[in-house]
PDB file of N, CA and C in Angstrom:
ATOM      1  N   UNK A   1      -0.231  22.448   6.297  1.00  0.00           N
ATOM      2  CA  UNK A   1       0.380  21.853   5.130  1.00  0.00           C
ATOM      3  C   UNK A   1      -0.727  21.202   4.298  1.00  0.00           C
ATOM      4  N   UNK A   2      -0.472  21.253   2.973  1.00  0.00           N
ATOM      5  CA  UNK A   2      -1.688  20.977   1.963  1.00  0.00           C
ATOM      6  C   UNK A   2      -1.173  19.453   1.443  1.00  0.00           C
ATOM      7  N   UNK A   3      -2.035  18.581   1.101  1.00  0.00           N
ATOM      8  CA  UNK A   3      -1.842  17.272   0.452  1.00  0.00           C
ATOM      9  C   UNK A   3      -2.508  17.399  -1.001  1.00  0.00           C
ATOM     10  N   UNK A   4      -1.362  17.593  -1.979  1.00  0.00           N
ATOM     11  CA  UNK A   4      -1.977  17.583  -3.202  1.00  0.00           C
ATOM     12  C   UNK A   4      -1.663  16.513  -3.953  1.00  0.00           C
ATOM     13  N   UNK A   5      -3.136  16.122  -4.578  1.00  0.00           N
ATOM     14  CA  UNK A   5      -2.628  14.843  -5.519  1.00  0.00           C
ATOM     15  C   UNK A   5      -2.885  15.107  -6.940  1.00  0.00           C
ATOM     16  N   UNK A   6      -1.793  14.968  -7.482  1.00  0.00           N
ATOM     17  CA  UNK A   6      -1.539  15.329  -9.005  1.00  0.00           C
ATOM     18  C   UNK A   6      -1.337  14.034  -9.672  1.00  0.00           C
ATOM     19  N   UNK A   7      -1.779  14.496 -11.158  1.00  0.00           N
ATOM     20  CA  UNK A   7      -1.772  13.445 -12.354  1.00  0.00           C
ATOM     21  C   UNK A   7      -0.472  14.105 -13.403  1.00  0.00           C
ATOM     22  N   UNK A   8      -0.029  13.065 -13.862  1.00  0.00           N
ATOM     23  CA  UNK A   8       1.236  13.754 -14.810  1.00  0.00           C
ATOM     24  C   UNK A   8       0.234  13.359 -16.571  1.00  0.00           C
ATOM     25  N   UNK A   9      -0.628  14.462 -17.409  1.00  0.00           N
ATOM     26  CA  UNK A   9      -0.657  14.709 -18.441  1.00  0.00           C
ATOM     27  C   UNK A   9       0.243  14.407 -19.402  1.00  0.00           C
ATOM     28  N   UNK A  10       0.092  12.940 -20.052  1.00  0.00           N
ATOM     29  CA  UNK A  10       1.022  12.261 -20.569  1.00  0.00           C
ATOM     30  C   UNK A  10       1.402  12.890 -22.225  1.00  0.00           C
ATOM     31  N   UNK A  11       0.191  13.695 -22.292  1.00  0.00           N
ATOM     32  CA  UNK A  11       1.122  14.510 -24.059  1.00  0.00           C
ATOM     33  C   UNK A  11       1.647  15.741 -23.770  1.00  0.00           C
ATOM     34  N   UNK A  12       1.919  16.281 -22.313  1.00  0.00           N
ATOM     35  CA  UNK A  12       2.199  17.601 -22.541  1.00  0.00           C
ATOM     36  C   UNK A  12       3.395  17.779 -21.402  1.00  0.00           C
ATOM     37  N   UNK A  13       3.732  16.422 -20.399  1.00  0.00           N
ATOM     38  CA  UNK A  13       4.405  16.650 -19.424  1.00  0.00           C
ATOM     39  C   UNK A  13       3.427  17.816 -17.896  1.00  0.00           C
ATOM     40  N   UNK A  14       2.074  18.049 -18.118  1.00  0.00           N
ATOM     41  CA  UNK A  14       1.901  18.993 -16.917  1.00  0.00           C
ATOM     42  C   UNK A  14       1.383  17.967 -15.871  1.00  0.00           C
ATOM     43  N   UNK A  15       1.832  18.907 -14.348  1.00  0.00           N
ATOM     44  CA  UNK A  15       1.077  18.157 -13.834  1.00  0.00           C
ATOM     45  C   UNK A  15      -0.880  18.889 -13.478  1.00  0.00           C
ATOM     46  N   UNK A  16      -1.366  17.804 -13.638  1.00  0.00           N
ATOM     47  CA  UNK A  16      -2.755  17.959 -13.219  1.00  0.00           C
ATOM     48  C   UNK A  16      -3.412  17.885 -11.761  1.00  0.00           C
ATOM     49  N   UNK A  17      -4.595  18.538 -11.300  1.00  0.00           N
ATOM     50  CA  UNK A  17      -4.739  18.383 -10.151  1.00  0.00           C
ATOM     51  C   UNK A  17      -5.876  16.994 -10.279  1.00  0.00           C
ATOM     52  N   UNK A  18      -5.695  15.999  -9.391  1.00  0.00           N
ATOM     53  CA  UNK A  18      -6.431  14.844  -9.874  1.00  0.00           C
ATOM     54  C   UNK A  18      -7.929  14.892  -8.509  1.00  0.00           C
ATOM     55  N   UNK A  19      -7.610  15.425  -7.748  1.00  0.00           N
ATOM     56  CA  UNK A  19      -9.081  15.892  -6.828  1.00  0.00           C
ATOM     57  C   UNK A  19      -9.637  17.302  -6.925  1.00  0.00           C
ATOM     58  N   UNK A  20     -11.018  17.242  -6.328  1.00  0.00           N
ATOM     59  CA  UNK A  20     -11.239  18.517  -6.335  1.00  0.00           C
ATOM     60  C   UNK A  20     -10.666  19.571  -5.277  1.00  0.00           C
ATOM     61  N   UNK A  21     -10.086  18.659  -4.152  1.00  0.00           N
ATOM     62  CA  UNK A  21      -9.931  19.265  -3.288  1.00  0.00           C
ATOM     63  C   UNK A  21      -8.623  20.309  -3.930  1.00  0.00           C
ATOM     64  N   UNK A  22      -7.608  19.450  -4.632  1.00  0.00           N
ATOM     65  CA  UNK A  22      -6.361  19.426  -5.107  1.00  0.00           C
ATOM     66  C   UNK A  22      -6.618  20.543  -5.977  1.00  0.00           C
ATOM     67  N   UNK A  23      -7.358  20.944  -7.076  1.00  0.00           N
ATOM     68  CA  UNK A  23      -7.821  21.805  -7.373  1.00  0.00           C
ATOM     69  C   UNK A  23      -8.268  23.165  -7.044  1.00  0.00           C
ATOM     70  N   UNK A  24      -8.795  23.161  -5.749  1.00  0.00           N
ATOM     71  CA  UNK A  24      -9.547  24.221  -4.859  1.00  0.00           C
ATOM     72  C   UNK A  24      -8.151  24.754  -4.635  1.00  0.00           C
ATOM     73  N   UNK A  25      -7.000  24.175  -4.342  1.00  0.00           N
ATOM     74  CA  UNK A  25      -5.750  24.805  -3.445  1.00  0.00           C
ATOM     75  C   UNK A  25      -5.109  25.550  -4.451  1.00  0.00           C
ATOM     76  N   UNK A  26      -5.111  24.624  -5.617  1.00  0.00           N
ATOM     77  CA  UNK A  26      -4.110  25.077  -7.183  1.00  0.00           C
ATOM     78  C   UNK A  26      -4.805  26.869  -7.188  1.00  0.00           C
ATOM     79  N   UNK A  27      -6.448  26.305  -7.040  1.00  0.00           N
ATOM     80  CA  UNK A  27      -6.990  28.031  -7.477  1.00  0.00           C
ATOM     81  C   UNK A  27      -6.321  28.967  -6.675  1.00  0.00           C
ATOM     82  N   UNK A  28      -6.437  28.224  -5.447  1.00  0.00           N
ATOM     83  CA  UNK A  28      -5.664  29.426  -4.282  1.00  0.00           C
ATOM     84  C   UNK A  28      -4.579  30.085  -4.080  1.00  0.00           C
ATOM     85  N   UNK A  29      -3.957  29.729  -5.215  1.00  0.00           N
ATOM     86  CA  UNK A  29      -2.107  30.107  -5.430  1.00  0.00           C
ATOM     87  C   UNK A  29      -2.272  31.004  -6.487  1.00  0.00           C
ATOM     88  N   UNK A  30      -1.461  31.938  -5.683  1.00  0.00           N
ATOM     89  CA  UNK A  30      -1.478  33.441  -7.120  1.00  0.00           C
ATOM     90  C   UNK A  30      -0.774  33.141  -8.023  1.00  0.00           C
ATOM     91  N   UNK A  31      -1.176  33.769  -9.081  1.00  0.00           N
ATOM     92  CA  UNK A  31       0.258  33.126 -10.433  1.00  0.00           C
ATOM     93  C   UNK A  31       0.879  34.035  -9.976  1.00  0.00           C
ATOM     94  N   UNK A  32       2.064  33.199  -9.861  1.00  0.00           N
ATOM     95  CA  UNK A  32       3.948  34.083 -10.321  1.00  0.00           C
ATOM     96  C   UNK A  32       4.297  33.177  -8.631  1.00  0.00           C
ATOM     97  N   UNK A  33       3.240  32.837  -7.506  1.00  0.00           N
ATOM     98  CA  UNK A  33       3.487  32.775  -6.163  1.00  0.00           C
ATOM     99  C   UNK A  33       4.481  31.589  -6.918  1.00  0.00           C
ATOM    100  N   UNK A  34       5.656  31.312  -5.502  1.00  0.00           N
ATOM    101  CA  UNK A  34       6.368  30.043  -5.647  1.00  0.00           C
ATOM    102  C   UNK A  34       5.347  29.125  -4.516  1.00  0.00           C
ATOM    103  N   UNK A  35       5.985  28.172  -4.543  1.00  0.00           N
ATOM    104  CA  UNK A  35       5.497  26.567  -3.623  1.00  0.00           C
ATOM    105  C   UNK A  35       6.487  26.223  -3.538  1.00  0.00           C
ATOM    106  N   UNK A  36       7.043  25.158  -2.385  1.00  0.00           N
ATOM    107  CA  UNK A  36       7.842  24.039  -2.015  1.00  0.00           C
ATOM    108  C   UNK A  36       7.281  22.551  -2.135  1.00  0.00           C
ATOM    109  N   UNK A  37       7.110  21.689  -2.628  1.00  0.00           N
ATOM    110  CA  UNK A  37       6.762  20.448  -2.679  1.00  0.00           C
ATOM    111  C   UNK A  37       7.573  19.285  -2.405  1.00  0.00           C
ATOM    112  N   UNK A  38       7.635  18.477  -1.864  1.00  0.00           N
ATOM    113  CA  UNK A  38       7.887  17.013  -1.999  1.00  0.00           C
ATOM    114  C   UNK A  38       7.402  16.059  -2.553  1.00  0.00           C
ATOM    115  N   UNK A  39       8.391  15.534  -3.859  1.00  0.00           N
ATOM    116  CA  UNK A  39       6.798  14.490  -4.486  1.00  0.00           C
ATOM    117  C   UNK A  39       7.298  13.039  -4.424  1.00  0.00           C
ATOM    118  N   UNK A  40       6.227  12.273  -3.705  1.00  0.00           N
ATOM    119  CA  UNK A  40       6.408  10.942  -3.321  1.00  0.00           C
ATOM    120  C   UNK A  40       5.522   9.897  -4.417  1.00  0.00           C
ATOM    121  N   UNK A  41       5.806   9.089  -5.223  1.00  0.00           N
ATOM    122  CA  UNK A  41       4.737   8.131  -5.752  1.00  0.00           C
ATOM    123  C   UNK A  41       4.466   7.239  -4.603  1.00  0.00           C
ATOM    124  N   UNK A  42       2.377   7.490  -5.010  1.00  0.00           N
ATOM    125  CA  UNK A  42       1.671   6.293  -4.251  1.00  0.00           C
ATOM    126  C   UNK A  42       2.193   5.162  -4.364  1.00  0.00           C
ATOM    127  N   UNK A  43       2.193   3.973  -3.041  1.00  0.00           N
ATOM    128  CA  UNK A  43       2.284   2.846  -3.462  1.00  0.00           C
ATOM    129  C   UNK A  43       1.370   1.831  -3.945  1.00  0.00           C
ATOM    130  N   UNK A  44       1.976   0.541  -4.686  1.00  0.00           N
ATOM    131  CA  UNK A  44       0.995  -0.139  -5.783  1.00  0.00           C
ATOM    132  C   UNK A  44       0.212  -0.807  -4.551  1.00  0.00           C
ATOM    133  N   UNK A  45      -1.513  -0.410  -4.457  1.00  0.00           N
ATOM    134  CA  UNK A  45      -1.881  -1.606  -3.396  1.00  0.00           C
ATOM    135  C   UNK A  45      -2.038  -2.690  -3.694  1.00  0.00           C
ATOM    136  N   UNK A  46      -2.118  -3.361  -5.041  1.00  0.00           N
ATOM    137  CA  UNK A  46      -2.232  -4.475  -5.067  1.00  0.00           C
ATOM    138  C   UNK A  46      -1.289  -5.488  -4.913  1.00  0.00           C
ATOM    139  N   UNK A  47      -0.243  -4.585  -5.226  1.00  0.00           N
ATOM    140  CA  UNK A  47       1.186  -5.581  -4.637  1.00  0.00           C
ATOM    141  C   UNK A  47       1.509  -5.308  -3.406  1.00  0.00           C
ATOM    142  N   UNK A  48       1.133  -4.517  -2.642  1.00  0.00           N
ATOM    143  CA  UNK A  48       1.495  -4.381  -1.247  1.00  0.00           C
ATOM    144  C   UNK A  48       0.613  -5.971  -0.647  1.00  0.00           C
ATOM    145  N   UNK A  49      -1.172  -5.892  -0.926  1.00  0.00           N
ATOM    146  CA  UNK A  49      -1.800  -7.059  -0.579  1.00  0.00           C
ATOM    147  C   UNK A  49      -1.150  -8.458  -1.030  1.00  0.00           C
ATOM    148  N   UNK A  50      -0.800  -8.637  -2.464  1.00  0.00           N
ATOM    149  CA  UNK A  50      -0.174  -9.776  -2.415  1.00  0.00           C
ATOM    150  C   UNK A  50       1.125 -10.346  -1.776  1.00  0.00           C
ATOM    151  N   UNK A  51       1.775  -9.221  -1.619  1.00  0.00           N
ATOM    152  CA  UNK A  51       3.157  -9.023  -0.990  1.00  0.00           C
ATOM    153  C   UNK A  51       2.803  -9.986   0.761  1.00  0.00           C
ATOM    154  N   UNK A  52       1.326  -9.104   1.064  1.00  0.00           N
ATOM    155  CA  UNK A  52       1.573  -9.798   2.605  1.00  0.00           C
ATOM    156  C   UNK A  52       0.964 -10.879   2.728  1.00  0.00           C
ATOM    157  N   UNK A  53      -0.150 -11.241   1.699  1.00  0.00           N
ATOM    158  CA  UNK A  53      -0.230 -12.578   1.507  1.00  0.00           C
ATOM    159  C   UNK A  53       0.482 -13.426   1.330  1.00  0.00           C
ATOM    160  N   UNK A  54       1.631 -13.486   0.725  1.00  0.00           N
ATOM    161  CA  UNK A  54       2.882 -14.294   0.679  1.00  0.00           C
ATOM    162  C   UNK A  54       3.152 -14.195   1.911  1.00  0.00           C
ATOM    163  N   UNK A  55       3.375 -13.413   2.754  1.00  0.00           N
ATOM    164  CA  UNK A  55       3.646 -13.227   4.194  1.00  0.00           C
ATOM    165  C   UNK A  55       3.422 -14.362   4.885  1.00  0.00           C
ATOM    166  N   UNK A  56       1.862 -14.414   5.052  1.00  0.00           N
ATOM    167  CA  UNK A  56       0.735 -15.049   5.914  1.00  0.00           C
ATOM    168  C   UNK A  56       0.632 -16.629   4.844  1.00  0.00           C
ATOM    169  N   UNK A  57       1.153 -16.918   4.062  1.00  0.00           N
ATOM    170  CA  UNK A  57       1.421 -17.997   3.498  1.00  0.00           C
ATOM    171  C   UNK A  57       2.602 -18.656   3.921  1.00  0.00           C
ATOM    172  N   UNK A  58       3.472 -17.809   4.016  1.00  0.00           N
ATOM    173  CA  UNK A  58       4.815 -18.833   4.609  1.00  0.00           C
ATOM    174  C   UNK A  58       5.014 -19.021   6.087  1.00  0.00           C
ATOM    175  N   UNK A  59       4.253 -17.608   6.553  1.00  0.00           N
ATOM    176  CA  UNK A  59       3.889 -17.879   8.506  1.00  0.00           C
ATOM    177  C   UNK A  59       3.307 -19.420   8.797  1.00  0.00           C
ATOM    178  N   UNK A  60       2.428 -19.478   7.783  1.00  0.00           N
ATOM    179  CA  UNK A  60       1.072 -20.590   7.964  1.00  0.00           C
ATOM    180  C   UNK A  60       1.789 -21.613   7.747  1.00  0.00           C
ATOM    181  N   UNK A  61       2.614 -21.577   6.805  1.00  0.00           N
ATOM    182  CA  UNK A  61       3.330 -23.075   5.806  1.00  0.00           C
ATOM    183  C   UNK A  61       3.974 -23.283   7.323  1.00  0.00           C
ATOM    184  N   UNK A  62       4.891 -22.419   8.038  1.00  0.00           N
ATOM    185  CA  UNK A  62       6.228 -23.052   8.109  1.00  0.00           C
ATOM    186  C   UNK A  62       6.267 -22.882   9.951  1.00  0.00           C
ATOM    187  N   UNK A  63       4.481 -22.333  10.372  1.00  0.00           N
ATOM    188  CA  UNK A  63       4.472 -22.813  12.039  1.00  0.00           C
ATOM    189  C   UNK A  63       3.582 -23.760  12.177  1.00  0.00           C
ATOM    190  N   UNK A  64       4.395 -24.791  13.265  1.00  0.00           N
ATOM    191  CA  UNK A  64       4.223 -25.872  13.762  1.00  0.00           C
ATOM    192  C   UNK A  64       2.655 -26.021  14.079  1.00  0.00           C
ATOM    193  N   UNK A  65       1.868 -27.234  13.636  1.00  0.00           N
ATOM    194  CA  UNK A  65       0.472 -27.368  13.959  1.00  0.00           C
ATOM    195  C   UNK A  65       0.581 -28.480  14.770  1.00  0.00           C
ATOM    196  N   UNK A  66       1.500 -29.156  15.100  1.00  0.00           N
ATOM    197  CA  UNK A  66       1.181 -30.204  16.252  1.00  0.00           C
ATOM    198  C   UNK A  66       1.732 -30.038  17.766  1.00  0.00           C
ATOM    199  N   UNK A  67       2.079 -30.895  18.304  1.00  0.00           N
ATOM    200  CA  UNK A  67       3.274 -30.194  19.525  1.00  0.00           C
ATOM    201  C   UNK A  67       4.026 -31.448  19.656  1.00  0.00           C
ATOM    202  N   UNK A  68       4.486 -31.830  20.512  1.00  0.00           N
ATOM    203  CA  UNK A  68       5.299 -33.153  20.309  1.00  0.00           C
ATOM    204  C   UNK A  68       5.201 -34.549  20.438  1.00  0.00           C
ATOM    205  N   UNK A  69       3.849 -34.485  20.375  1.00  0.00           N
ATOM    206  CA  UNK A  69       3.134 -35.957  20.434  1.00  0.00           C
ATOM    207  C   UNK A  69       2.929 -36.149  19.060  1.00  0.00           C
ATOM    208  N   UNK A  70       2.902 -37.010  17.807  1.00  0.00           N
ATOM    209  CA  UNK A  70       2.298 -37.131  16.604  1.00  0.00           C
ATOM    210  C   UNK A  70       0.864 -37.913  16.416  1.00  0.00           C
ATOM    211  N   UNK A  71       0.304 -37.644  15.676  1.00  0.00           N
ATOM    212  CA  UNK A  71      -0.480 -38.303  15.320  1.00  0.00           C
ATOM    213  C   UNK A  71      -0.916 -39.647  15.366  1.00  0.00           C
ATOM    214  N   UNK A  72       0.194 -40.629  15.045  1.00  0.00           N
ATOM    215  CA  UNK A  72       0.109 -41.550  15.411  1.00  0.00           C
ATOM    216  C   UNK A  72      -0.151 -42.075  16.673  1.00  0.00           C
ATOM    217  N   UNK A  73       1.152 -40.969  17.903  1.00  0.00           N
ATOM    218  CA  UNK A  73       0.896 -41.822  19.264  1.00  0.00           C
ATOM    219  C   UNK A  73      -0.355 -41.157  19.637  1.00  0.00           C
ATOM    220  N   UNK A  74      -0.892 -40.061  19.350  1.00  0.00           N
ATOM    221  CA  UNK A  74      -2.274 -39.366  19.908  1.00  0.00           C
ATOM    222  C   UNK A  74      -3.375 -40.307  19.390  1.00  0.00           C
ATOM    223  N   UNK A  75      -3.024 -41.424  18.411  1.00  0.00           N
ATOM    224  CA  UNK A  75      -4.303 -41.996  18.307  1.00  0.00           C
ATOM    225  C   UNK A  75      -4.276 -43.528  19.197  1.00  0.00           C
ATOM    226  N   UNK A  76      -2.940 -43.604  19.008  1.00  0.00           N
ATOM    227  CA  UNK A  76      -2.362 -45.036  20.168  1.00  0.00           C
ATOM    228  C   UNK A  76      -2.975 -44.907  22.073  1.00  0.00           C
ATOM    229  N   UNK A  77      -2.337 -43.136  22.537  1.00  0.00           N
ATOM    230  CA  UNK A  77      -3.063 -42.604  23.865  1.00  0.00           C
ATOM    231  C   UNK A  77      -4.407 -43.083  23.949  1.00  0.00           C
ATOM    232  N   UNK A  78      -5.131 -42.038  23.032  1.00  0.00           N
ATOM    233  CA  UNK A  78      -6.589 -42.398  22.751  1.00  0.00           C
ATOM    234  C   UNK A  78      -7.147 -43.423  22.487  1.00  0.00           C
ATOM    235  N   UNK A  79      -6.799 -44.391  22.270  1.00  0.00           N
ATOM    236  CA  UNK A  79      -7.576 -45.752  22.095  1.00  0.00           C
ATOM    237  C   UNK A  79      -8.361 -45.679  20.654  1.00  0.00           C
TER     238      UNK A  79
END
């Protein structure tokens, strides 16, 4: 199975082959041949990263950093 990554040519509606590899395969198809495709859009990585940063922000916010002694009596223990 081939992984082709295409560009959609925004004045003409075609799609484009956006690698070379993607290209090399396009050559390899006879005209008139059919194909089967599935077409999936990439996802955005930069919102995937901020996405799990929010993650690891509310993990951090909202687990416990002490245990059940406070501060106060840990400094009362300690002298």
């Amino acid at each position: 199975m081939a992984y082709l990554q295409l560009v959609k040519q925004t004045s003409s509606g075609l799609l484009l082959p956006a690698t070379p590899e993607s290209g090399d395969f396009l050559r390899s198809v006879k005209i008139g041949e059919w194909i089967h495709a599935d077409f999936k859009r990439v996802r955005n990585y930069a919102f995937h990263k901020r996405f799990f940063k929010l993650l690891q922000l509310g993990f951090d916010y909202w687990t416990p950093t002490g245990g059940t002694v406070t501060s106060r009596e840990q400094k009362l223990i300690s002298g």
